[in-house]
C-alpha atoms as a PDB file:
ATOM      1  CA  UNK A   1     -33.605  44.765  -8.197  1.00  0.00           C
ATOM      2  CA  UNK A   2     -37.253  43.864  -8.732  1.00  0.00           C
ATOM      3  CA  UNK A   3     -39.681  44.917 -11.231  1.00  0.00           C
ATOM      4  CA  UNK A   4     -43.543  44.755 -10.971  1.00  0.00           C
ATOM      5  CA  UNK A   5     -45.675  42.950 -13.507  1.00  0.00           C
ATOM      6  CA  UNK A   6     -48.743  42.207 -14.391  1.00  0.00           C
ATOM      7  CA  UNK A   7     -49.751  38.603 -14.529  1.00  0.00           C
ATOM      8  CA  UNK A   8     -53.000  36.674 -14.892  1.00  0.00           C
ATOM      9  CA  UNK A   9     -53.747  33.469 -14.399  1.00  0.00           C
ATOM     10  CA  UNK A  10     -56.535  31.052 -13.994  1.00  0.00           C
ATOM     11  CA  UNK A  11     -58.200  30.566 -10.457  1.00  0.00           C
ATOM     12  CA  UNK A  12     -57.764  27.582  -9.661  1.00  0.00           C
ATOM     13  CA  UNK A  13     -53.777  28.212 -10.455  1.00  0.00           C
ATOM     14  CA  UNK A  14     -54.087  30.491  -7.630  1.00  0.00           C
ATOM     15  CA  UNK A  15     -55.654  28.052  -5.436  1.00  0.00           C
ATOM     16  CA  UNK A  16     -52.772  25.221  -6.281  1.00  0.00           C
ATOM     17  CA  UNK A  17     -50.425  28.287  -5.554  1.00  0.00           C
ATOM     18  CA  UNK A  18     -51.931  29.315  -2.055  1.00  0.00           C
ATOM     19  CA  UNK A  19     -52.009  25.936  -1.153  1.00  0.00           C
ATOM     20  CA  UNK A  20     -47.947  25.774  -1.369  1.00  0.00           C
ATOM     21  CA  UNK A  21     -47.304  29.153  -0.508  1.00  0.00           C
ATOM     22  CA  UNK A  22     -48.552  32.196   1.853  1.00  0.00           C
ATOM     23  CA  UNK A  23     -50.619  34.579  -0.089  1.00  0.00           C
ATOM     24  CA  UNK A  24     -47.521  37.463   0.485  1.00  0.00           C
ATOM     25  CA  UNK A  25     -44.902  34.980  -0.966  1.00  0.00           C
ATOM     26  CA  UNK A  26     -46.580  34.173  -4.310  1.00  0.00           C
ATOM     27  CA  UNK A  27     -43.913  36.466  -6.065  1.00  0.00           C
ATOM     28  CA  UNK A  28     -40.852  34.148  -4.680  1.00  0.00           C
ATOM     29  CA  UNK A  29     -42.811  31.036  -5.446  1.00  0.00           C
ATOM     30  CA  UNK A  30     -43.608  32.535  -9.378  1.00  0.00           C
ATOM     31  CA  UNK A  31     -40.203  33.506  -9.469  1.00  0.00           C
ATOM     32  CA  UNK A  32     -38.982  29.744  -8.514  1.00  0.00           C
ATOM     33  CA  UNK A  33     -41.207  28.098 -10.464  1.00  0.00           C
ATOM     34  CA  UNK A  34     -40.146  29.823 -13.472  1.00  0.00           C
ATOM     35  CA  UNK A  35     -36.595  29.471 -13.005  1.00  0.00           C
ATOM     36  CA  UNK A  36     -37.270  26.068 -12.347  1.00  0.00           C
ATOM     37  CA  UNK A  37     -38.881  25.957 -15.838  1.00  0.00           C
ATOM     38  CA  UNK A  38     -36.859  27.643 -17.962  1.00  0.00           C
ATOM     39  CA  UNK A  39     -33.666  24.941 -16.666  1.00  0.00           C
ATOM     40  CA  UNK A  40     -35.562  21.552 -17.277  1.00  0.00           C
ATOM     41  CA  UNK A  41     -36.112  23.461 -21.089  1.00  0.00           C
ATOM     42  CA  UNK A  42     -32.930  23.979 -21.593  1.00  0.00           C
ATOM     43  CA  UNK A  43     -32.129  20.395 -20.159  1.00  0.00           C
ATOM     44  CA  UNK A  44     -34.473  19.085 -22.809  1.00  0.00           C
ATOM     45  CA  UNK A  45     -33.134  21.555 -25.350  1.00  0.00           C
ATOM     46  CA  UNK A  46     -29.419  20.093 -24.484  1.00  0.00           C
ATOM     47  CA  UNK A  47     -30.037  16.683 -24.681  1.00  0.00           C
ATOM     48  CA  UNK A  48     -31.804  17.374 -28.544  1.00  0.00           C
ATOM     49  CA  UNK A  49     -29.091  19.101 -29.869  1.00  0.00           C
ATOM     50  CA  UNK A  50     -26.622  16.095 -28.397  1.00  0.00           C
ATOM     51  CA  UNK A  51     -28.367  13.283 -29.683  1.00  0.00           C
ATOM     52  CA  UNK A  52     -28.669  15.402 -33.213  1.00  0.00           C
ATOM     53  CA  UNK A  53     -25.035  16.148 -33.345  1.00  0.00           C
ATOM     54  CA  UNK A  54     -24.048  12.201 -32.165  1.00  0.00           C
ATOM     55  CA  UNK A  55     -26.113  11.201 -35.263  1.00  0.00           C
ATOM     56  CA  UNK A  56     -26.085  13.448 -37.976  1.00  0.00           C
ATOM     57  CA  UNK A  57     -21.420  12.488 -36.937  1.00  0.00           C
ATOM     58  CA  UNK A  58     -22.191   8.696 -36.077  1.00  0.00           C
ATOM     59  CA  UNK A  59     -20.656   7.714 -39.412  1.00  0.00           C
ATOM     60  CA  UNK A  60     -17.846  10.149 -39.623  1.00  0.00           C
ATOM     61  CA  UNK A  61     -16.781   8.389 -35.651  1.00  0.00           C
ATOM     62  CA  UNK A  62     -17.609   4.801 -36.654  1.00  0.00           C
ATOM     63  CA  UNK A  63     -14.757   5.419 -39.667  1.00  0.00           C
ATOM     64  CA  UNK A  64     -12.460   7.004 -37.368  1.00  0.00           C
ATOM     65  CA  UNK A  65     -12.770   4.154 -34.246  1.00  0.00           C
ATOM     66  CA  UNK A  66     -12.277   1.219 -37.238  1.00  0.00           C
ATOM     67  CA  UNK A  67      -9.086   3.300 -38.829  1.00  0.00           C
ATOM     68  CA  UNK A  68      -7.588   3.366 -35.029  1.00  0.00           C
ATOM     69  CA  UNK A  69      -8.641   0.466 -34.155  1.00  0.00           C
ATOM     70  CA  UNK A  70      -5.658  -1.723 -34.691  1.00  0.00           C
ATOM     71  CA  UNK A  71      -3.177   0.957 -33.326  1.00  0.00           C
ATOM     72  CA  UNK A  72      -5.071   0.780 -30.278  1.00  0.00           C
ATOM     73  CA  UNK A  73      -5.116  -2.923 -29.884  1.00  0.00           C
ATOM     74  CA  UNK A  74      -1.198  -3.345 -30.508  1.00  0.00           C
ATOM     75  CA  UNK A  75      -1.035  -0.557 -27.513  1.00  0.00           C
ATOM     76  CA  UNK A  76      -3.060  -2.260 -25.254  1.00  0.00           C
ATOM     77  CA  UNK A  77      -1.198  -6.179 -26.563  1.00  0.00           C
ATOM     78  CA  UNK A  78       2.541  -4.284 -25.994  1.00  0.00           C
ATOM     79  CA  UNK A  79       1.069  -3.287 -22.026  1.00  0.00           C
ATOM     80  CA  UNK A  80       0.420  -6.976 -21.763  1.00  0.00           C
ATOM     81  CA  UNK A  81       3.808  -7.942 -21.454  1.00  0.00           C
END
C-alpha cells in the first residue's frame, strides 16, 4: 500500500535525482534512498551504544578475565598432555 505525500526539496536535488533516475521513478528512488538512510543511522546508532556499553563494563570484564584466568590456563596446561 502506498500513500501520497507532499515533499519539497531544493532544485538542484531534483537535478542530482533526474540524473540517476527517470522523472516517473523518483518515488522508488526517494523511497530507496531513505531506507538506505535510516539503516546506515541505525548502524551508527549500534555501534554507539556498543562501544558505550564495552566501556562504561570494561572494568567489571577486566576483574572477571584476571579471577578466571588461572582456571583457564591449568585447562588449556592439562590438554597439553
Amino acid at each position: 500500500m502506498h500513500q501520497r505525500i507532499n515533499v519539497t526539496l531544493p532544485k538542484e536535488t531534483v537535478k542530482l535525482m533526474d540524473r540517476v533516475s527517470k522523472k516517473g521513478d523518483r518515488s522508488r528512488l526517494i523511497n530507496e534512498a531513505v531506507k538506505h538512510f535510516i539503516e546506515y543511522v541505525g548502524l551508527i546508532n549500534l555501534r554507539k551504544r556498543l562501544k558505550e556499553g564495552a566501556s562504561s563494563r570494561a572494568a567489571r570484564d577486566l576483574e572477571i578475565a584476571e579471577e578466571w584466568f588461572p582456571a583457564d590456563g591449568d585447562s588449556w596446561q592439562d590438554r597439553k598432555r
